[in-house]
Structures are given as C-alpha cells and as structure tokens.
C-alpha atoms as a PDB file:
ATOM      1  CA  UNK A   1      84.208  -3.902  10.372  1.00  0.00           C
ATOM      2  CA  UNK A   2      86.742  -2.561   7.770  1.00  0.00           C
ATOM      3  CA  UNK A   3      87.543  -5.238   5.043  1.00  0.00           C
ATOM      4  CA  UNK A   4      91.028  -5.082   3.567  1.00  0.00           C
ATOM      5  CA  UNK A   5      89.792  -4.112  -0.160  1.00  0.00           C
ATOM      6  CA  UNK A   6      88.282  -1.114   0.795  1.00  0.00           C
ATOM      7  CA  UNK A   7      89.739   2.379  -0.395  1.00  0.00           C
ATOM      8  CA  UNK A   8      91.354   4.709   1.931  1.00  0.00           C
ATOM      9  CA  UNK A   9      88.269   6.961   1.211  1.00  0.00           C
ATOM     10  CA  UNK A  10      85.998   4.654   1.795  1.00  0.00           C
ATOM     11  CA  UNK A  11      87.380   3.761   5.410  1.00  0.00           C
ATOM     12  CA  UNK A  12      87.420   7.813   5.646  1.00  0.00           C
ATOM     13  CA  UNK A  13      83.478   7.576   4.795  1.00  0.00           C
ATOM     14  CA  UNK A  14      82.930   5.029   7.053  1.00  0.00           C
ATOM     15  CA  UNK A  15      84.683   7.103   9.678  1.00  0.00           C
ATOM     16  CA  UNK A  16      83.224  10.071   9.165  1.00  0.00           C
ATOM     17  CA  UNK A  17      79.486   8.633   9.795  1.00  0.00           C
ATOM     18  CA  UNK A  18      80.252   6.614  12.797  1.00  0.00           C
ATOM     19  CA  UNK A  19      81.385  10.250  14.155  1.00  0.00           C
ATOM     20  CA  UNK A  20      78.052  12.152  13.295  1.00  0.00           C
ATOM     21  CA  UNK A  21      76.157   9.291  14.452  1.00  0.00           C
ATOM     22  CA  UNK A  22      77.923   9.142  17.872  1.00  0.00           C
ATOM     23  CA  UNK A  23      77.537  13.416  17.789  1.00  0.00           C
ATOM     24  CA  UNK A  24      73.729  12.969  17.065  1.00  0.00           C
ATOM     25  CA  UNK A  25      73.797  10.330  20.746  1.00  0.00           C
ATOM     26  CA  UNK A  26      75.687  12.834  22.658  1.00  0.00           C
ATOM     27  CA  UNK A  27      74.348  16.145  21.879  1.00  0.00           C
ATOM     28  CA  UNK A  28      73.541  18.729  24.861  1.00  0.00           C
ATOM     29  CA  UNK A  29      70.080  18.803  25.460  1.00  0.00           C
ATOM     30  CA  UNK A  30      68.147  21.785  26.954  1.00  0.00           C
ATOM     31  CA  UNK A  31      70.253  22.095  29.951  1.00  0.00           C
ATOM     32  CA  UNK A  32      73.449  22.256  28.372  1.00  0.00           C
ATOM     33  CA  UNK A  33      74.075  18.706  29.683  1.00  0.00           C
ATOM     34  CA  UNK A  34      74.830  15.064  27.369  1.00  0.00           C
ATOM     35  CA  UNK A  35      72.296  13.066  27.952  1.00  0.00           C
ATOM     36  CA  UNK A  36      74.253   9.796  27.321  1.00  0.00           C
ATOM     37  CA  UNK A  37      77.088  10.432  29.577  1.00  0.00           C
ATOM     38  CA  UNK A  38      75.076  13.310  32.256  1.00  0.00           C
ATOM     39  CA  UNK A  39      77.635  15.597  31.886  1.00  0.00           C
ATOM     40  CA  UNK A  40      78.083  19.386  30.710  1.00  0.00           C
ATOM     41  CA  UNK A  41      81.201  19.406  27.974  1.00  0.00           C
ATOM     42  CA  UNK A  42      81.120  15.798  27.548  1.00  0.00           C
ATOM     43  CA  UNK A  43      84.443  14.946  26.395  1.00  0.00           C
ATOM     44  CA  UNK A  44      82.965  12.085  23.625  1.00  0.00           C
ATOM     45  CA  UNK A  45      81.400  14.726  21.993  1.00  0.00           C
ATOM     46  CA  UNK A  46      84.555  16.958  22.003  1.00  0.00           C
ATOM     47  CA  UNK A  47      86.478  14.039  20.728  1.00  0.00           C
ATOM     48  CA  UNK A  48      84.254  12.686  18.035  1.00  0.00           C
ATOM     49  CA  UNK A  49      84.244  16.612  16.765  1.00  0.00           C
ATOM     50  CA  UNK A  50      88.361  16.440  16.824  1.00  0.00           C
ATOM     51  CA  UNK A  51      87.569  13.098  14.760  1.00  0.00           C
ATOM     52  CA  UNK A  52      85.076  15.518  12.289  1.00  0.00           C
ATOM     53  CA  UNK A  53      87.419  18.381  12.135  1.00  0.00           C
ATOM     54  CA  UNK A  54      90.344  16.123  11.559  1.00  0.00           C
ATOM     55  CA  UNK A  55      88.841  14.154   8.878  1.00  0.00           C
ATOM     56  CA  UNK A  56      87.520  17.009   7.143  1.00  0.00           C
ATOM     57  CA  UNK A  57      90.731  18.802   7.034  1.00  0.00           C
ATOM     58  CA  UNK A  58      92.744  15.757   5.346  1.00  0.00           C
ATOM     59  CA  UNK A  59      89.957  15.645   2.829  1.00  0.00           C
ATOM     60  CA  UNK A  60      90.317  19.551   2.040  1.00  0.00           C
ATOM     61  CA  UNK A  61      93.974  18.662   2.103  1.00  0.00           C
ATOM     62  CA  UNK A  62      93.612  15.795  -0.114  1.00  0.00           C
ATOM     63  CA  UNK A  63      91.478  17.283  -2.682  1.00  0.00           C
ATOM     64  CA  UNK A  64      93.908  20.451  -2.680  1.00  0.00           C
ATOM     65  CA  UNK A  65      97.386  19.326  -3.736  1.00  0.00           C
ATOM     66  CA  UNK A  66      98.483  19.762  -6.858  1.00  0.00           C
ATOM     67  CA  UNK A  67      99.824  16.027  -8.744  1.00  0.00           C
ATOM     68  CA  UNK A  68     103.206  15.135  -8.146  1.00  0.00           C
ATOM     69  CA  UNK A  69     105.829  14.865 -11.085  1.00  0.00           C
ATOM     70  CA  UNK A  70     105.449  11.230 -12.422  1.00  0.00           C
ATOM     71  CA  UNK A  71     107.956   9.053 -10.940  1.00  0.00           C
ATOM     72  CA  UNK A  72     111.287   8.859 -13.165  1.00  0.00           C
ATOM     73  CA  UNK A  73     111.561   4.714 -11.934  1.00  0.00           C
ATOM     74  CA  UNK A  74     108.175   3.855 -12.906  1.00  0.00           C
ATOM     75  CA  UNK A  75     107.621   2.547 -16.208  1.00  0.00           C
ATOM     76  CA  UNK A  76     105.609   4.719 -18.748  1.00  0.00           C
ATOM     77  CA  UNK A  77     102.556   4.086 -20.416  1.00  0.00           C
ATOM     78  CA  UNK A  78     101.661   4.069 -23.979  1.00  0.00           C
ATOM     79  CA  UNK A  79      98.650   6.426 -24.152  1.00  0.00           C
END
C-alpha cells in the first residue's frame, strides 16, 4: 500500500522490488518453461522486465539532467 507522504523515489523503490520479486516467481526453469504460469515466454515475466527496464531508465534519466535555471516567480532565499 502506497501512503500519500511517501517520495516519488520511494514509490519508485517500492516498485522496483515488487518487480524483482515477481521476476524471481516467474523465472524459466530448466525447460525453458515459467513455472508459475506453465508457459515458455511467459508474458508476466516480459512485462515485469518492461516495468525493470522502464524504471531504471527514468532513474538514469533522473539522476542525469542538469538543474534547471531557478524560477524568476519564486521568491529567493537569503543564504
């Protein structure tokens, strides 16, 4: 359950581990095959791996931009 004070990266933690933990119940086993759904190329693990690769590129995205010019209509701080 997601309270309403947590941070936007913190709901991206959260994310991120229900993901691997869903990976980690639907990995192929031996014969190529997901165990949890009896399938080969189950499509939960392809999703939750969208989930992964989405996530991870938004934090790599995130942690790459450069800070904006401070906003002329905010006030200014003494520092």
């Amino acid at each position: 359950m997601t309270a309403p004070f947590l941070s936007l990266a913190q709901i991206r933690n959260r994310l991120v581990l229900t993901a691997r933990a869903i990976l980690r119940q639907h990995r192929s086993g031996p014969d190529g095959r997901c165990p949890t759904c009896r399938t080969a190329g189950c499509p939960v693990a392809t999703a939750v791996s969208e989930v992964l690769r989405t996530a991870e590129e938004v934090q790599q995205r995130t942690t790459a931009t450069e800070p904006t010019a401070p906003d002329q209509d905010e006030p200014q701080q003494a520092g």
